[in-house]
N, C-alpha and C. Protein backbone atom coordinates (compact mmCIF):
# COMPACT_ATOMS: atom_id res chain seq x y z
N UNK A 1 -211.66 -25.10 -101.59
CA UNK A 1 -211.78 -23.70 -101.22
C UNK A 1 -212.37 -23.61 -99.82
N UNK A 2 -211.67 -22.90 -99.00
CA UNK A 2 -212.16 -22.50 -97.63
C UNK A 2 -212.84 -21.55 -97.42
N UNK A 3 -214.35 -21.61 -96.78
CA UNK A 3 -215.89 -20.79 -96.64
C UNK A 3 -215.07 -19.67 -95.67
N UNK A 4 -214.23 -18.45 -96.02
CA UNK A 4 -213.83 -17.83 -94.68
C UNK A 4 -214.94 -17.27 -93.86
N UNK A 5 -216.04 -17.02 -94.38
CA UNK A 5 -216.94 -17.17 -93.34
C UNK A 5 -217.60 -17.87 -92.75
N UNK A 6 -217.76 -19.20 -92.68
CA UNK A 6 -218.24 -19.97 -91.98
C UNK A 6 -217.06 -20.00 -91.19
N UNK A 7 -215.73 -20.44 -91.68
CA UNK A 7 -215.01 -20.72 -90.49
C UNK A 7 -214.72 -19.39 -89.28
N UNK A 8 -215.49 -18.89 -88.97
CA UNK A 8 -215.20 -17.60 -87.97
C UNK A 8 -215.31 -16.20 -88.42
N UNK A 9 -215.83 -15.39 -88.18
CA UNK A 9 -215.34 -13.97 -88.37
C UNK A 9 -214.39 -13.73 -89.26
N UNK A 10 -214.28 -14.03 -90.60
CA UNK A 10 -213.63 -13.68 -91.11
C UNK A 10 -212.12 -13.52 -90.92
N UNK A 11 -211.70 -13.89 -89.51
CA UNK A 11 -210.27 -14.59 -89.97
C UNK A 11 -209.64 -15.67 -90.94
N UNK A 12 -208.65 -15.24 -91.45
CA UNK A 12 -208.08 -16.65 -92.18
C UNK A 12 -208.07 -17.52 -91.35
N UNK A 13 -208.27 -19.00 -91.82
CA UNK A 13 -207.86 -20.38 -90.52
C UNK A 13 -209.33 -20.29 -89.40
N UNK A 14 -210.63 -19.07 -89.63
CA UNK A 14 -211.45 -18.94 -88.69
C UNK A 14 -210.94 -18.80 -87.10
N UNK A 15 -209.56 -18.07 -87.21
CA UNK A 15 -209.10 -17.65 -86.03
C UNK A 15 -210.21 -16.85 -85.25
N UNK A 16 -209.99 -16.78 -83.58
CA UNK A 16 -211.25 -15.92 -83.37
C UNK A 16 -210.05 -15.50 -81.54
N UNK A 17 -210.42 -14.46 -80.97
CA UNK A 17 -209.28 -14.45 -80.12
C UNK A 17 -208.87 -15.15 -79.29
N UNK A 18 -209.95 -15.31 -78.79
CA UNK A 18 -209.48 -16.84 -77.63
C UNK A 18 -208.47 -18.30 -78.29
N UNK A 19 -208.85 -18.30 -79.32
CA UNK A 19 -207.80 -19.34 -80.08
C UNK A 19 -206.70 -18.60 -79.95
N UNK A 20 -206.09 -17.28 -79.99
CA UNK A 20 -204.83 -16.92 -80.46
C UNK A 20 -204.70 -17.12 -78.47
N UNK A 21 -205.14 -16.68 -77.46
CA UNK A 21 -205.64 -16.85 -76.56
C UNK A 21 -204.31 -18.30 -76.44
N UNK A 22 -205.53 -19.54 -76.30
CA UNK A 22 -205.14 -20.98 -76.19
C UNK A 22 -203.60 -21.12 -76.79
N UNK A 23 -203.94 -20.90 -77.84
CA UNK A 23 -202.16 -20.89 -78.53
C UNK A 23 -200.82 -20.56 -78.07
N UNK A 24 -201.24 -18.90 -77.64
CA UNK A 24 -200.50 -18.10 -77.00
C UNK A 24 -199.81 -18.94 -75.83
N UNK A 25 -200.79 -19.51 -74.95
CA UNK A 25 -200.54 -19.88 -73.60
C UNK A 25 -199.78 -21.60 -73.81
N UNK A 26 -200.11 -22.43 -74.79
CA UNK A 26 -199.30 -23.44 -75.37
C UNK A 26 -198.20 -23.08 -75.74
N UNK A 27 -198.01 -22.11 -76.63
CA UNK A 27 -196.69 -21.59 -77.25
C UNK A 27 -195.59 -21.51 -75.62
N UNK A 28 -196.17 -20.54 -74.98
CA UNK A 28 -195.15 -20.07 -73.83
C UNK A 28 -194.93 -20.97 -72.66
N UNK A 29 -195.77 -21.75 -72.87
CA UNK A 29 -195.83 -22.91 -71.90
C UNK A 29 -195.54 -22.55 -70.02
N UNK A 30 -196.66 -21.71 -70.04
CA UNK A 30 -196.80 -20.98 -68.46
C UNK A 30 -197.64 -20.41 -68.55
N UNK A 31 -197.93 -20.13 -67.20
CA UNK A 31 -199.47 -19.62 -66.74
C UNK A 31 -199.16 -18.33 -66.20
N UNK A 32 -198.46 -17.82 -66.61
CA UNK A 32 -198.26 -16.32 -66.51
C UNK A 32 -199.53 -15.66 -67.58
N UNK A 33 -199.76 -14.59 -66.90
CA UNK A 33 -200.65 -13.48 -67.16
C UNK A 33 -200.06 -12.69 -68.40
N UNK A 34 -201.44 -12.46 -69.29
CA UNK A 34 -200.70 -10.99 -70.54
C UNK A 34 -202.47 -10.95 -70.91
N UNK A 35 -202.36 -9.69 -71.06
CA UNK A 35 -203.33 -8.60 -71.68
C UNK A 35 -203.29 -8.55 -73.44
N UNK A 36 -204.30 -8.57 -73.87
CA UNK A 36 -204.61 -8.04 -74.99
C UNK A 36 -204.80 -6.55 -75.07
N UNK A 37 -203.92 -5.80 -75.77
CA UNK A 37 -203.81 -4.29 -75.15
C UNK A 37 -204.80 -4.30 -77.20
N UNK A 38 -205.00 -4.65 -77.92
CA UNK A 38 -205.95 -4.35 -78.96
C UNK A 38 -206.27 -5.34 -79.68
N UNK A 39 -207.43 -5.00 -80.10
CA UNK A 39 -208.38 -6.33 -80.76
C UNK A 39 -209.44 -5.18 -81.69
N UNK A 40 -208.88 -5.43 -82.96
CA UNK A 40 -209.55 -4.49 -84.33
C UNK A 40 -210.96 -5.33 -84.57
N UNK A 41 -211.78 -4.97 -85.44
CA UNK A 41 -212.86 -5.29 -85.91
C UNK A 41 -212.09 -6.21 -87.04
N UNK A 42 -213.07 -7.51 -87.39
CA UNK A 42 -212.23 -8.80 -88.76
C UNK A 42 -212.55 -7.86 -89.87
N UNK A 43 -211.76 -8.15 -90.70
CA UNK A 43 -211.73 -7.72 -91.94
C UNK A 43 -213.01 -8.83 -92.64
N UNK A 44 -213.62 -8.73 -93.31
CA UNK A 44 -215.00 -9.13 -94.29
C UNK A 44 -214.04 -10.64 -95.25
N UNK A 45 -214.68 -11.72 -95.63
CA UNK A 45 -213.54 -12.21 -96.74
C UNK A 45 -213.64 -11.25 -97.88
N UNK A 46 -212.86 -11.52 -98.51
CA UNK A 46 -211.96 -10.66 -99.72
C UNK A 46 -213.61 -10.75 -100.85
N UNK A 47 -213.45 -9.71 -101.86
CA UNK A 47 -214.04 -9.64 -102.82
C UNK A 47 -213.58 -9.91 -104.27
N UNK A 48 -213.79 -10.77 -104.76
CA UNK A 48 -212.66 -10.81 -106.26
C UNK A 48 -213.68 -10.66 -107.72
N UNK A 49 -213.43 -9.51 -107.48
CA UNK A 49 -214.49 -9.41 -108.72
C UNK A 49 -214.16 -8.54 -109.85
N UNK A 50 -214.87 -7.63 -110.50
CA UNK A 50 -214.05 -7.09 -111.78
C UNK A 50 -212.84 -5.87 -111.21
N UNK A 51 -213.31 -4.98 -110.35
CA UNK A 51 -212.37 -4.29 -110.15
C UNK A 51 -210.87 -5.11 -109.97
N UNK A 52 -210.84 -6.33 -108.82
CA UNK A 52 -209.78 -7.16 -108.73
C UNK A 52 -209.17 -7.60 -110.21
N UNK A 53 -209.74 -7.52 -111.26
CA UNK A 53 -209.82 -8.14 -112.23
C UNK A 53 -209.08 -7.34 -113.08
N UNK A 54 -209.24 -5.88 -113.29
CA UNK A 54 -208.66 -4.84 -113.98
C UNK A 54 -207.43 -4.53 -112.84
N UNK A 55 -207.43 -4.30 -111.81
CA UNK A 55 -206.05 -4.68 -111.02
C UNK A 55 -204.90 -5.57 -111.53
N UNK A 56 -205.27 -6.99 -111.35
CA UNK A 56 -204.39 -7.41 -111.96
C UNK A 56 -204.40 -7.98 -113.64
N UNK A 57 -204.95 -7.05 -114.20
CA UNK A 57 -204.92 -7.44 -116.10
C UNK A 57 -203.79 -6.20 -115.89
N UNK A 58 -203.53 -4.94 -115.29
CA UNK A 58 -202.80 -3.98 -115.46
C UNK A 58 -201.79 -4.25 -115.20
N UNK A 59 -201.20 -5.36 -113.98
CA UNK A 59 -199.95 -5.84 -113.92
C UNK A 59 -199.27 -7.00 -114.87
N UNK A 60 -200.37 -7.70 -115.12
CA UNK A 60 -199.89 -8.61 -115.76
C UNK A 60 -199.58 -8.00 -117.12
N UNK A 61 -200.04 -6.75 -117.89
CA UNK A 61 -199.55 -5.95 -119.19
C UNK A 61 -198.54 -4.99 -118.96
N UNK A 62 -198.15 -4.72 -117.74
CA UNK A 62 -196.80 -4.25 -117.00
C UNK A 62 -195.26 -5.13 -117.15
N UNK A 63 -196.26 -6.52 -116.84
CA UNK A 63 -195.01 -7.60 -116.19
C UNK A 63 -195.19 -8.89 -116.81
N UNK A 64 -195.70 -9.03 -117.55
CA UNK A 64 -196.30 -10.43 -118.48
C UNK A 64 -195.18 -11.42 -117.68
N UNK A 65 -194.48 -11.49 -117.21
CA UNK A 65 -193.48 -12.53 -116.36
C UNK A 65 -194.02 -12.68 -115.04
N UNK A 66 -194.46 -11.77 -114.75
CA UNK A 66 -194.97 -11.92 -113.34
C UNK A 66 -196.42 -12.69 -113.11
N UNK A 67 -196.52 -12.76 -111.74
CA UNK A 67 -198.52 -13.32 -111.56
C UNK A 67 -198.95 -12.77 -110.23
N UNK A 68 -199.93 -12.25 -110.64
CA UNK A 68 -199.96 -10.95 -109.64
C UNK A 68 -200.97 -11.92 -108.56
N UNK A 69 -200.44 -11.65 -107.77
CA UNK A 69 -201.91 -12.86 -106.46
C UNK A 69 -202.00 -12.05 -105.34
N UNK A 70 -203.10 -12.67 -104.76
CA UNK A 70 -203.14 -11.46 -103.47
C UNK A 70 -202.47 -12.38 -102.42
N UNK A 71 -202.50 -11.36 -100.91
CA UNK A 71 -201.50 -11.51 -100.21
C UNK A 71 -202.61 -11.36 -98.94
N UNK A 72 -202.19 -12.30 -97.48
CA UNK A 72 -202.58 -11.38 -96.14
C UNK A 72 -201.51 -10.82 -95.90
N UNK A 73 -201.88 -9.63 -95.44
CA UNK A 73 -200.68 -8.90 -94.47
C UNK A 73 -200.90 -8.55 -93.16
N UNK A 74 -199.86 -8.63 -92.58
CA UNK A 74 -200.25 -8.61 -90.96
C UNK A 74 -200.10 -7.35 -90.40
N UNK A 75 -199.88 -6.19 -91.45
CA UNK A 75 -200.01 -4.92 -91.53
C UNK A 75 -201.92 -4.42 -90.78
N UNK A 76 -201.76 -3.88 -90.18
CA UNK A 76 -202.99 -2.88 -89.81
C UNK A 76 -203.77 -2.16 -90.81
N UNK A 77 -204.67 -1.93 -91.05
CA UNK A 77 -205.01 -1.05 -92.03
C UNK A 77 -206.67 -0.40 -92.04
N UNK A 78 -207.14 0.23 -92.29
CA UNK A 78 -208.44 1.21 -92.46
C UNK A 78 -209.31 0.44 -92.80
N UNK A 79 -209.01 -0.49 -93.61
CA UNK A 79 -209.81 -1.33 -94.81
C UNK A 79 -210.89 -1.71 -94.26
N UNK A 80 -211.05 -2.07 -93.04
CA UNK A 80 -212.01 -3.10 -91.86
C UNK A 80 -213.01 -1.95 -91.73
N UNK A 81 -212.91 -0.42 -91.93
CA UNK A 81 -213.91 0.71 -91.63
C UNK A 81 -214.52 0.72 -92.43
N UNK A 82 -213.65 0.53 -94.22
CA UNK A 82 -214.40 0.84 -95.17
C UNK A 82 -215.50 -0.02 -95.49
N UNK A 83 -215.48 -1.42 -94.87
CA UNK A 83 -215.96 -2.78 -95.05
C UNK A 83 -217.11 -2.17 -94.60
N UNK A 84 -217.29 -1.54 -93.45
CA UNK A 84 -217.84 -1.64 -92.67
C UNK A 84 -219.27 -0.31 -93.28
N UNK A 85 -218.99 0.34 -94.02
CA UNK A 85 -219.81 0.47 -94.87
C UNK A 85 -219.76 0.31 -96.02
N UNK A 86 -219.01 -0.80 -96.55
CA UNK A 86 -220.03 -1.76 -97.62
C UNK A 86 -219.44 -1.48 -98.72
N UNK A 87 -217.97 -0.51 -98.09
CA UNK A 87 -216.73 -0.12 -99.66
C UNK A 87 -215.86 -1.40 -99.62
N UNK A 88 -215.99 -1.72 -100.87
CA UNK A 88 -214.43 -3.15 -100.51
C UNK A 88 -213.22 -2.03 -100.79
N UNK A 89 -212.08 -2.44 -100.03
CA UNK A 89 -210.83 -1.91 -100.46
C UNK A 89 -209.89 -2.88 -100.68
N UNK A 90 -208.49 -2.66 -101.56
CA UNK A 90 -207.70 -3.14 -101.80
C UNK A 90 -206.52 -2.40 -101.79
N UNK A 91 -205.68 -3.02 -101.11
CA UNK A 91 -204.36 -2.39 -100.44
C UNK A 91 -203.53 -3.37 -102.14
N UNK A 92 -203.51 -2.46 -102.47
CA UNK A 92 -202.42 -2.49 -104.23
C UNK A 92 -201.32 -1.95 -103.79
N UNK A 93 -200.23 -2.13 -103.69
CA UNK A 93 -198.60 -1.77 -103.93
C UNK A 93 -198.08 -1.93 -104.83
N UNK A 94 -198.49 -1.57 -106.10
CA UNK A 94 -197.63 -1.73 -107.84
C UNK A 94 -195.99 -1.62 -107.45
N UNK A 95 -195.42 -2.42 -107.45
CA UNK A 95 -193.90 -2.30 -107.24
C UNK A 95 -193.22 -3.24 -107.91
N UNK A 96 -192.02 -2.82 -108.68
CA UNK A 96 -191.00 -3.75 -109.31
C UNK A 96 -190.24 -3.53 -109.00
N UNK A 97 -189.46 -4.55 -108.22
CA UNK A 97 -188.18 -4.44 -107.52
C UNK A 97 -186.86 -5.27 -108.48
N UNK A 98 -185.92 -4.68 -108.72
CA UNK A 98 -184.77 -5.57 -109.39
C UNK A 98 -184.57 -7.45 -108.93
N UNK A 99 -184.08 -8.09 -109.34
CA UNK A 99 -184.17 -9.75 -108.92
C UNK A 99 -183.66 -9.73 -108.07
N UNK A 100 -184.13 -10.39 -107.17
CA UNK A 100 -183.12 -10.94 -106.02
C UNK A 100 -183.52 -9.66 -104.47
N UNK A 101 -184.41 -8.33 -104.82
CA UNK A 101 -184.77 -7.91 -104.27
C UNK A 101 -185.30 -8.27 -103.61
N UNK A 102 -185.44 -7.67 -101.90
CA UNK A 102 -186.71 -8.03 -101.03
C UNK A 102 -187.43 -6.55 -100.72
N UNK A 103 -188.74 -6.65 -101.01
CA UNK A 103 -189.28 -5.34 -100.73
C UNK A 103 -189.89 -5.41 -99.27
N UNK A 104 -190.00 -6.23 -98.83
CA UNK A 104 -190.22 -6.01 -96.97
C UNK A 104 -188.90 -6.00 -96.41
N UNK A 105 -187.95 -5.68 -96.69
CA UNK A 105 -186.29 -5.44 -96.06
C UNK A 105 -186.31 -3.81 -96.53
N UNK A 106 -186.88 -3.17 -97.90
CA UNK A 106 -186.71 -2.06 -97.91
C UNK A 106 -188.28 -0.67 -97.56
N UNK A 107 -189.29 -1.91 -97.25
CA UNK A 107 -190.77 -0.94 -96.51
C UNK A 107 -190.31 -0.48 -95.24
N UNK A 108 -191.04 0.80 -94.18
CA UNK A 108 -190.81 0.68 -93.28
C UNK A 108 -189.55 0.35 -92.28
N UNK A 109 -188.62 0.37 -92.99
CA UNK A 109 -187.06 0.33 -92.11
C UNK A 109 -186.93 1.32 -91.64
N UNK A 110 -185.90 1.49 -90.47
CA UNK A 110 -185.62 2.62 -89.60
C UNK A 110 -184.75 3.76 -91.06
N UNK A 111 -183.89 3.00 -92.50
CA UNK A 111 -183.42 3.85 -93.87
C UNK A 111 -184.53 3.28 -94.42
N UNK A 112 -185.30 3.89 -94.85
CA UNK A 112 -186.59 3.57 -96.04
C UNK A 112 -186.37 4.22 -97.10
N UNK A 113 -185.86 3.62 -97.94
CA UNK A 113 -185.77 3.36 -99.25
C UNK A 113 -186.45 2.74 -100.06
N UNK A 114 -186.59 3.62 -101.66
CA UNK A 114 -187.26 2.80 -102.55
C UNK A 114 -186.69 3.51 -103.54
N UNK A 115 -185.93 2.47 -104.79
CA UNK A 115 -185.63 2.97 -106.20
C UNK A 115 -186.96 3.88 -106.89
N UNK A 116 -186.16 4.75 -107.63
CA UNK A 116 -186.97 5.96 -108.45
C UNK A 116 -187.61 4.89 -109.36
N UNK A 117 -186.66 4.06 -109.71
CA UNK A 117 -187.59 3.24 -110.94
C UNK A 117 -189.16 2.35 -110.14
N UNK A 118 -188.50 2.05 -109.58
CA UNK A 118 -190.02 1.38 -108.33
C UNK A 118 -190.57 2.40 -108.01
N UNK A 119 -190.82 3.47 -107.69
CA UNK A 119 -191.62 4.36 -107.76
C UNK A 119 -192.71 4.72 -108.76
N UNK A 120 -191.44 5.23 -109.78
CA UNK A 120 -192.29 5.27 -111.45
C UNK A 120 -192.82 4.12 -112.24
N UNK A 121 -192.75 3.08 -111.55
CA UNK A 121 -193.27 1.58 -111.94
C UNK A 121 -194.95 1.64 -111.17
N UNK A 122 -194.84 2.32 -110.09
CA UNK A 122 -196.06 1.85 -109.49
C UNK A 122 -197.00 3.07 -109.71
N UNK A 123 -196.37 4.53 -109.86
CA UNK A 123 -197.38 5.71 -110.51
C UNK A 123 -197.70 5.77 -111.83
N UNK A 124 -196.88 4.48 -112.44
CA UNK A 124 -197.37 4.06 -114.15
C UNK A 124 -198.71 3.25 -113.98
N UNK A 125 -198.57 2.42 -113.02
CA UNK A 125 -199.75 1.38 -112.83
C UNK A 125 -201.20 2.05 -112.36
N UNK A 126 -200.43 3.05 -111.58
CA UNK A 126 -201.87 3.78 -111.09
C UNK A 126 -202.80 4.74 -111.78
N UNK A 127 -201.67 5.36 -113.04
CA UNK A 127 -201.81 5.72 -114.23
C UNK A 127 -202.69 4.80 -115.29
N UNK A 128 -202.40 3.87 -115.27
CA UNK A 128 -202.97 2.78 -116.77
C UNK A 128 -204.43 2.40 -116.09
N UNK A 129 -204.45 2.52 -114.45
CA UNK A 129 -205.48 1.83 -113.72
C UNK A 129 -206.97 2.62 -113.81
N UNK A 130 -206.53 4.21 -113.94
CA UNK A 130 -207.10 4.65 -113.90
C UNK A 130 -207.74 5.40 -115.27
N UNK A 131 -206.99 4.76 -116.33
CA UNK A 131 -207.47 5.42 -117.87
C UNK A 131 -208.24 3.99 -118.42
N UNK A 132 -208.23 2.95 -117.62
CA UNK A 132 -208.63 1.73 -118.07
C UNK A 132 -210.12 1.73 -116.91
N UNK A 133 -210.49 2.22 -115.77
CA UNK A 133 -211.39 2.06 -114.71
C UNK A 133 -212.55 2.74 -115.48
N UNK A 134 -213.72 2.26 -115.18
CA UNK A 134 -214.73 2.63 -116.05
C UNK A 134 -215.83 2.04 -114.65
């Protein structure tokens, strides 16, 4: 198991900017100039505790086939404010997509789409989440 806080600010891998920095300038292999036009506050490491816990007991009695795990996303998000006074948050997307589906081909596309049934799959979850939250 990796200490994400010892290894850096709470980046995964203890990334910190100047590493993306070094990288950057290896990757492109030139000494051309670029700006960091934003640099967010790190997100905290993750919290896994009972709330995480009733999260995924609700999917897994949804989807008993499935295994619900968490994810980074390289999505932006609020979460780093809430940290920041001392709320953990969790970015949950209850979604069941048919097999063979990709649900980052149908988030956020210029046609954004999402089946009614994936819809009512994930306001069921938020439903059970919240008659089960205590």
């Amino acid at each position: 198991m990796i200490d994400v806080a010892a290894e850096g600010a709470g980046y995964p891998g203890g990334w910190m900017v100047e590493d993306f920095r070094t990288e950057l300038r290896e990757l492109i292999e030139t000494e051309g100039e670029f700006d960091l036009l934003l640099e967010g506050d790190p997100m905290p490491p993750p919290v896994f505790g009972s709330f995480y816990e009733e999260i995924a007991a609700v999917m897994r009695d949804a989807d008993p086939e499935g295994l619900p795990l968490p994810m980074i996303t390289p999505a932006s998000t609020d979460a780093r404010l809430f940290a920041g006074l001392g709320i953990a948050c969790y970015g949950w997307v209850p979604m069941l997509f048919p097999a063979g589906s990709r649900y980052q081909d149908a988030m956020h596309a210029a046609d954004e789409r999402v089946p009614v049934d994936v819809v009512r799959f994930g306001a069921d979850r938020f439903h059970d989440l919240l008659l089960r939250y205590r």
